[in-house]
Structures are given as C-alpha cells and as structure tokens.
N, C-alpha and C. Protein backbone atom coordinates (compact mmCIF):
# COMPACT_ATOMS: atom_id res chain seq x y z
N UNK A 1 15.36 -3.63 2.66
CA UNK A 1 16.21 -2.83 1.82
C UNK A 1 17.43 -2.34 2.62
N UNK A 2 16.89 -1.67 3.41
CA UNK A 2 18.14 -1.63 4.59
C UNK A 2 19.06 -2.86 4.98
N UNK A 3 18.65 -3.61 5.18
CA UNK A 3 19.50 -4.67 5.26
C UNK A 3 20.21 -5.54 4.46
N UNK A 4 19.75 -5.34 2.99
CA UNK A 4 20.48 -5.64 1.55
C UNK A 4 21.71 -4.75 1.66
N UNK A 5 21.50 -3.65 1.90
CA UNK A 5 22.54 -2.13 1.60
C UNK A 5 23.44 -2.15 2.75
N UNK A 6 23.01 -2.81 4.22
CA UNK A 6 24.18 -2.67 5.08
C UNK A 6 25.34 -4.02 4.74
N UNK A 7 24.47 -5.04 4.46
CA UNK A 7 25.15 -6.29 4.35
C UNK A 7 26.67 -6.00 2.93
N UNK A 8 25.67 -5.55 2.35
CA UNK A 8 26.72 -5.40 1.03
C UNK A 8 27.72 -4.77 1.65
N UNK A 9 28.10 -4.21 3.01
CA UNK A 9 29.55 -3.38 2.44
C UNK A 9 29.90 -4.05 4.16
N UNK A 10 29.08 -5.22 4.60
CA UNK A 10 29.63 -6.14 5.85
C UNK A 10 30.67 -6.78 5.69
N UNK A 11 31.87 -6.51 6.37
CA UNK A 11 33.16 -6.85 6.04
C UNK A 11 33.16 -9.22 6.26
N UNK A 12 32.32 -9.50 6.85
CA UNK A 12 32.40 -10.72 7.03
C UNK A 12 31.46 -11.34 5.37
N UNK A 13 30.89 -10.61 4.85
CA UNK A 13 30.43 -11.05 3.46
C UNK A 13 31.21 -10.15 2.27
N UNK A 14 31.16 -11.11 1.51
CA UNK A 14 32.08 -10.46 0.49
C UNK A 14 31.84 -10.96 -0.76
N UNK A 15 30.60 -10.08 -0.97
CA UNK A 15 29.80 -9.93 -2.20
C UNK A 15 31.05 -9.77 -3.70
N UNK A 16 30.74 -9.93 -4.53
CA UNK A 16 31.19 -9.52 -5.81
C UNK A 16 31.60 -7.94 -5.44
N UNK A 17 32.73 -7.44 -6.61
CA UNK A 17 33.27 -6.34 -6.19
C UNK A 17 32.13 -5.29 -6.50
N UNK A 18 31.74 -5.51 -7.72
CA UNK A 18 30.14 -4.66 -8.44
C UNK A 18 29.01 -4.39 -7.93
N UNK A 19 28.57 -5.74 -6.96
CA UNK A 19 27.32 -5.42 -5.62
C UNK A 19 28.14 -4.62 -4.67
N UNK A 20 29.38 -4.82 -3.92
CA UNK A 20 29.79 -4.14 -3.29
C UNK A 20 30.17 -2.39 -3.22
N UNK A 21 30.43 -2.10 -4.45
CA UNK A 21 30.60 -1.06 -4.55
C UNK A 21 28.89 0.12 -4.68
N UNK A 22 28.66 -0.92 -5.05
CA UNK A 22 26.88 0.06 -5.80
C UNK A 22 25.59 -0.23 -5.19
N UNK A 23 25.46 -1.59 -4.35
CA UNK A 23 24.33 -2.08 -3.78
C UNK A 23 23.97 -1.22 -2.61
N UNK A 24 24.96 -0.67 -1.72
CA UNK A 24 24.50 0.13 -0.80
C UNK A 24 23.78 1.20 -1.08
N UNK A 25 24.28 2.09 -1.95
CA UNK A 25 24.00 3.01 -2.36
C UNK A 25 22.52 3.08 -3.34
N UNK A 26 22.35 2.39 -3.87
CA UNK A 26 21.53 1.74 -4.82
C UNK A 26 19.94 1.38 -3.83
N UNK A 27 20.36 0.32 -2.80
CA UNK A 27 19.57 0.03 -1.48
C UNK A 27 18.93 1.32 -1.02
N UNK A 28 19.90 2.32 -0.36
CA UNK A 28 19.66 3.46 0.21
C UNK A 28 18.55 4.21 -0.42
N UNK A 29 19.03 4.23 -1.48
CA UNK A 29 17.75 5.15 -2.54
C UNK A 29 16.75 4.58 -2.23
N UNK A 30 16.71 3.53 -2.96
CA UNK A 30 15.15 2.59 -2.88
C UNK A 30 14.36 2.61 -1.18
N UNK A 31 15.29 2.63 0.05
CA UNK A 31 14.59 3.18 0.85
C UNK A 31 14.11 4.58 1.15
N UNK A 32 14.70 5.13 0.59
CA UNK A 32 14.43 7.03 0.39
C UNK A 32 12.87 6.63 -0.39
N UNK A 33 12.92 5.90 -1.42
CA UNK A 33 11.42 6.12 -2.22
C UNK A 33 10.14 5.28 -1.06
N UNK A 34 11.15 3.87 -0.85
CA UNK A 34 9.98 3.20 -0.05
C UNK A 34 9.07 3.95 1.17
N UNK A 35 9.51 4.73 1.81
CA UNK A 35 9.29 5.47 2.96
C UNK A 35 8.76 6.21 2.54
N UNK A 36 8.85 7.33 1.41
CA UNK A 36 8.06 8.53 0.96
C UNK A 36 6.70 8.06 0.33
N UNK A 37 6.67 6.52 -0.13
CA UNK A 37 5.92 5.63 -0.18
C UNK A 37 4.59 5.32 0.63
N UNK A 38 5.42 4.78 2.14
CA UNK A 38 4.42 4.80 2.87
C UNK A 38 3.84 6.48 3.91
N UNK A 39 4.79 7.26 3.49
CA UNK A 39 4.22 8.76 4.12
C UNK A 39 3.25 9.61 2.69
N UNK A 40 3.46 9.16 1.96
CA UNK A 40 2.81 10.13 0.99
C UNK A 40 2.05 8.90 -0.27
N UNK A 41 1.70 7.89 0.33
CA UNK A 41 1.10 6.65 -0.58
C UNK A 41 0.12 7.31 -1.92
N UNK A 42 -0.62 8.03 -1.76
CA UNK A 42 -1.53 8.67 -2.63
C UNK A 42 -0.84 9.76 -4.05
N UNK A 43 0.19 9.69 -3.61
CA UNK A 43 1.14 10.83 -4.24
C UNK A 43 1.03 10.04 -5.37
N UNK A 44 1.70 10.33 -6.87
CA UNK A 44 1.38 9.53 -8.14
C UNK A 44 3.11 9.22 -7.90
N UNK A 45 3.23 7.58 -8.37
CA UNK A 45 4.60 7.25 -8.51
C UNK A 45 5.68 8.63 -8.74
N UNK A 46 5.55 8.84 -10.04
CA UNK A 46 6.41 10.06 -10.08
C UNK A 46 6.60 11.25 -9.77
N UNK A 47 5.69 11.59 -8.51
CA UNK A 47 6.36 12.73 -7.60
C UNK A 47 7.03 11.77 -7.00
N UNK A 48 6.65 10.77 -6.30
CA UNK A 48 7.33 10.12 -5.21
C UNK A 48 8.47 9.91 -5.72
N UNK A 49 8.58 9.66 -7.05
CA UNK A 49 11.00 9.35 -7.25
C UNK A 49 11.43 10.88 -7.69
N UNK A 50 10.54 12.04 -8.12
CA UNK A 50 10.67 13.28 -7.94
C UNK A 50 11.67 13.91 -6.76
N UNK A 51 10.56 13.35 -5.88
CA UNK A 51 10.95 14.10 -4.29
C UNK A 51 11.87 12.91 -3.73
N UNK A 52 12.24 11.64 -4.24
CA UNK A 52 12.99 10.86 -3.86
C UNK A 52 14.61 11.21 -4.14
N UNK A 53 14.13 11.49 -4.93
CA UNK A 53 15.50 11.92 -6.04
C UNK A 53 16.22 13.26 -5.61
N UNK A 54 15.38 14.26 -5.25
CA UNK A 54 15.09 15.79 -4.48
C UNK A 54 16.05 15.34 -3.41
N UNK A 55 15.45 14.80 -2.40
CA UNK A 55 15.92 14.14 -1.20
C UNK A 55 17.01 13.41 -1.31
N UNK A 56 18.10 12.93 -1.96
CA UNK A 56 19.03 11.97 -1.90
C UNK A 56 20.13 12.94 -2.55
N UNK A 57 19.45 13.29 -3.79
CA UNK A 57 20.44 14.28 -4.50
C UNK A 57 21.04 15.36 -3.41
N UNK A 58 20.20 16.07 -2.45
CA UNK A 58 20.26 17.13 -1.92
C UNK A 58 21.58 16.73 -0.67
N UNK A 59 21.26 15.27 -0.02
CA UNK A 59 21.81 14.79 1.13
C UNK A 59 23.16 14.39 0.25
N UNK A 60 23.46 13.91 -0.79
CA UNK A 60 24.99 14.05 -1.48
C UNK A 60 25.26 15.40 -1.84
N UNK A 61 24.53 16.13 -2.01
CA UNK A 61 25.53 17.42 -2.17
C UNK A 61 25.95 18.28 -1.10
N UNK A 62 25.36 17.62 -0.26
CA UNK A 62 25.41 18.77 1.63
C UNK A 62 26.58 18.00 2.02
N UNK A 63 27.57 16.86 1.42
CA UNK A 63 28.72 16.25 1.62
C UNK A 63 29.70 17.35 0.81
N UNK A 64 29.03 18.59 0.42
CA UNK A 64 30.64 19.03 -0.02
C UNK A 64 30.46 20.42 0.83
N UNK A 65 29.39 20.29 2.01
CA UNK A 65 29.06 21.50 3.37
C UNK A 65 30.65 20.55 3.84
N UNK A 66 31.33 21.09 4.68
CA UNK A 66 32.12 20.25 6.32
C UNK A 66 32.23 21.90 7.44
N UNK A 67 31.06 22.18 7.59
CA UNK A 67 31.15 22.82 9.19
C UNK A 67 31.09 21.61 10.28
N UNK A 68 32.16 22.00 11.20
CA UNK A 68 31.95 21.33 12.56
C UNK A 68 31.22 20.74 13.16
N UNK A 69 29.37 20.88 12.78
CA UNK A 69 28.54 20.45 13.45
C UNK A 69 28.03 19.17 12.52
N UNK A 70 28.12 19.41 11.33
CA UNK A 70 27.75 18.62 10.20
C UNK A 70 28.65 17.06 10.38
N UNK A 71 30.03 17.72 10.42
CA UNK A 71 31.21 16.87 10.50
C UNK A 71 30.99 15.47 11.51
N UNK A 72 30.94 16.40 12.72
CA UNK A 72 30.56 15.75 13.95
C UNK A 72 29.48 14.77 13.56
N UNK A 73 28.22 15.37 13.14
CA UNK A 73 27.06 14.14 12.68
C UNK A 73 27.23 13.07 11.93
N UNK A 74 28.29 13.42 10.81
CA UNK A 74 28.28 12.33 9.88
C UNK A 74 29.18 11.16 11.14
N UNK A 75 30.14 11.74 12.22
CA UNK A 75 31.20 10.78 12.60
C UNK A 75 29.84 9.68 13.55
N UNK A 76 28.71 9.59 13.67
CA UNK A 76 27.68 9.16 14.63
C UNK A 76 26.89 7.87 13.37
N UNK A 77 27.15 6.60 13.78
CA UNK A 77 26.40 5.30 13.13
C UNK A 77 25.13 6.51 12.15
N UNK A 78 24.16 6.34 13.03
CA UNK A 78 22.66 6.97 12.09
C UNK A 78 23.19 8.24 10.86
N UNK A 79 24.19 9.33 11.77
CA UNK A 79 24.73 10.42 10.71
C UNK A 79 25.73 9.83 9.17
N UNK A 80 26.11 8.92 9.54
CA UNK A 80 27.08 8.01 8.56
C UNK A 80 26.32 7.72 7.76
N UNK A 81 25.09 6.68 8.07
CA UNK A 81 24.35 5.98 7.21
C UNK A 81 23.99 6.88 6.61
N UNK A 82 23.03 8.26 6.88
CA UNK A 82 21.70 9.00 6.15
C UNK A 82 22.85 10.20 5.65
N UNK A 83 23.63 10.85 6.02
CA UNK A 83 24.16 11.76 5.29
C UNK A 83 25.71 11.60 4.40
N UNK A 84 26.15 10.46 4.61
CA UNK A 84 27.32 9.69 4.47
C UNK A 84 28.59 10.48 4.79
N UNK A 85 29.47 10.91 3.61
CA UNK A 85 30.67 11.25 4.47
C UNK A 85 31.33 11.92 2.78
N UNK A 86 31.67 11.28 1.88
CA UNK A 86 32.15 12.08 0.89
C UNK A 86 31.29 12.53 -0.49
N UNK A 87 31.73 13.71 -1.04
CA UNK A 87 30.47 13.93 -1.99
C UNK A 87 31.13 12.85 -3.36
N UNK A 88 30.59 12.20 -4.28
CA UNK A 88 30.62 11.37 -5.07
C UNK A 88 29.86 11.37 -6.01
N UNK A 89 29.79 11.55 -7.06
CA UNK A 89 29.27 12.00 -8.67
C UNK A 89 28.57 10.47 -9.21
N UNK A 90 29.20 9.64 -8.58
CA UNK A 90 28.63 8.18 -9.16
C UNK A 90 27.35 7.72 -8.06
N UNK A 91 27.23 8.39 -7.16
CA UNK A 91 26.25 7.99 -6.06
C UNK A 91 24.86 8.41 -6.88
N UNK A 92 24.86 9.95 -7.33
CA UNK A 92 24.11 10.30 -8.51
C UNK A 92 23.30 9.16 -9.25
N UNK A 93 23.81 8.77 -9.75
CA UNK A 93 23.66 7.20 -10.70
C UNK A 93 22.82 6.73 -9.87
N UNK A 94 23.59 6.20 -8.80
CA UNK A 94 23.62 4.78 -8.19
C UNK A 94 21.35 5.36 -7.28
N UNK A 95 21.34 6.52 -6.94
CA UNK A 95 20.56 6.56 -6.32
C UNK A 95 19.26 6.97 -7.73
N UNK A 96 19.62 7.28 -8.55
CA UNK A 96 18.58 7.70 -9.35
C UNK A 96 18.25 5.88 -9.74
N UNK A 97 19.01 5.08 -10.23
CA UNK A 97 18.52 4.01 -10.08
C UNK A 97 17.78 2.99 -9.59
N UNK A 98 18.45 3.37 -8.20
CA UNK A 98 17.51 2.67 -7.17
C UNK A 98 15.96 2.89 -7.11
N UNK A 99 15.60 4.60 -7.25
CA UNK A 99 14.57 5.13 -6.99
C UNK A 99 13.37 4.67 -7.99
N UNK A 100 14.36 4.63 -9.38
CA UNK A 100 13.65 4.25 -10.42
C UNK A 100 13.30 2.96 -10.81
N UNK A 101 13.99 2.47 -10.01
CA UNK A 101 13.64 0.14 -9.92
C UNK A 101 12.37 0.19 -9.20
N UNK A 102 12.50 1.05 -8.43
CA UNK A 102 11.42 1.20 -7.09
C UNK A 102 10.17 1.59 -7.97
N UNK A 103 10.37 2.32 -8.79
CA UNK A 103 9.47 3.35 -8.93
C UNK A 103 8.32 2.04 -10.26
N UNK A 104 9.46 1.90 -11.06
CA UNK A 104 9.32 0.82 -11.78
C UNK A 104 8.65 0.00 -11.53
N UNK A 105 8.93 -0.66 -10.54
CA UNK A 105 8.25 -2.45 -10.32
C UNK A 105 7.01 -1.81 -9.93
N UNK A 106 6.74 -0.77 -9.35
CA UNK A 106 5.40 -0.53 -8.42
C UNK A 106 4.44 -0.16 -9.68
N UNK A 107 4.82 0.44 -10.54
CA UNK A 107 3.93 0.38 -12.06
C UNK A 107 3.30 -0.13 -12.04
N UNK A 108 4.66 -1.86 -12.41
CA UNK A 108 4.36 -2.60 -12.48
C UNK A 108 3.18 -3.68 -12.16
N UNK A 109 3.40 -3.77 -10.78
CA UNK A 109 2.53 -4.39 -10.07
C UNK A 109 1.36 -4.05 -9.67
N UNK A 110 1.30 -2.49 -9.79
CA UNK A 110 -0.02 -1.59 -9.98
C UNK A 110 -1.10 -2.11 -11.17
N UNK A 111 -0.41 -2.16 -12.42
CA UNK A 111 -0.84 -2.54 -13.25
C UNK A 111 -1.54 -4.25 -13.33
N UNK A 112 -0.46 -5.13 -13.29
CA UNK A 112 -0.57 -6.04 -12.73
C UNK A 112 -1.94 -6.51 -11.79
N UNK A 113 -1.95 -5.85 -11.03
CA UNK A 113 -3.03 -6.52 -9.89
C UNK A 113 -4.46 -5.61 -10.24
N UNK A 114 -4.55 -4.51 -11.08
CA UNK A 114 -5.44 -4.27 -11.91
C UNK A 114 -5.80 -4.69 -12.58
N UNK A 115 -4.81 -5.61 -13.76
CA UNK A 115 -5.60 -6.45 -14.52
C UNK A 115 -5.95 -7.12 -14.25
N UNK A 116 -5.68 -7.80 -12.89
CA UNK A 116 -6.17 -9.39 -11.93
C UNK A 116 -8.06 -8.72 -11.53
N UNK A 117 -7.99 -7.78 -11.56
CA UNK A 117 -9.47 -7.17 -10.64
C UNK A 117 -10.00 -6.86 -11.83
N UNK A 118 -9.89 -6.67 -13.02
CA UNK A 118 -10.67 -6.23 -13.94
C UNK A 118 -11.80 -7.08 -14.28
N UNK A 119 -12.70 -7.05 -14.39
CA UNK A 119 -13.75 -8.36 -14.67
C UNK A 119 -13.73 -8.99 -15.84
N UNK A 120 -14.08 -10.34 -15.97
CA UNK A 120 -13.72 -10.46 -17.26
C UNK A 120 -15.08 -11.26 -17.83
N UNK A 121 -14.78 -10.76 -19.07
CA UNK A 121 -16.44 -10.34 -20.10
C UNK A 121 -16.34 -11.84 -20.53
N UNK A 122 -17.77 -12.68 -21.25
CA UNK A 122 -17.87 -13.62 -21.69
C UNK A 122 -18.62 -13.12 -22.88
C-alpha cells in the first residue's frame, strides 16, 4: 500500500491525472486501517475504520497547527509522509475512502472464507 501511494506521485511515473492526484492519499488511509489491523486484529471491522478515520482525520487537521517544531517535522521525509504539509478538505474524502475499501473487502472476504468452512449438508 505504501508503495502504490509513493509511486503515484513518483515524478518518473506518470499515472493518469485522477490516480495521481487521489491514490496517495487514498493508499495512505488504507495503510492507517491496515496497521490498526494488525495491532488491534480482534477489534470488529468498524472500530478499526472508526479509529482509522479518528487517526487520519485528526493528522489533517493538526496541518492547520504551524508552530516551529511541527513545521520543522513535516520539512523531514517520515514527517512529510505521516503528517503531510497542507490542511485540505478533499483529503477528508480521499481518506474516508480508502479506510472504507479496506474496511469493505475484509467483510468481504471474512464472509467469503466462512462460507468456504461452513460444512455442507447432504
């Protein structure tokens, strides 16, 4: 996921303007859920895009903090990536989406591989 979301905005690839603008952001989320994923696995899907959502929402709105020390962090590779740099109303979107594809397919496949284990009656 990380590496979907860095590539998209890699100046030597040059995705469609629509992946480019939204895939990072979009990526990012979905690793915010994947990780709370594997730290809190037992949690029911929807705390996990709850507190995913908690967590992403919170790190775009601390982009409209700029004390000196904050500033400084975002100017550092890791501070760039995880806290980014401007606050943005469409990131909103872009990360509730992500969280919720995430959140989605795992239903999914929850379901899915339950019905594969269910026994089946003659």
């Amino acid at each position: 996921m990380l590496l979907l979301g860095l590539a998209s905005r890699y100046p030597g690839f040059s995705p469609p303007e629509f992946i480019r603008n939204h895939a990072g952001d979009t990526c990012w989320a979905a690793l915010v859920y994947l990780v709370l994923s594997i730290l809190i696995p037992r949690r029911p899907v929807l705390k996990r895009a709850i507190i995913g959502l908690t967590c992403a929402f919170t790190i775009e709105l601390s982009q409209l903090y700029h004390a000196p020390w904050i500033d400084w962090s975002r100017q550092t590779t890791l501070g760039g990536l995880v806290l980014g740099f401007d606050f943005t109303a469409m990131d909103l979107i872009r990360y509730t989406f992500g969280i919720l594809c995430c959140a989605m397919l795992e239903v999914v496949l929850k379901r899915k591989h339950s019905n594969q284990q269910a026994p089946t009656s003659l």
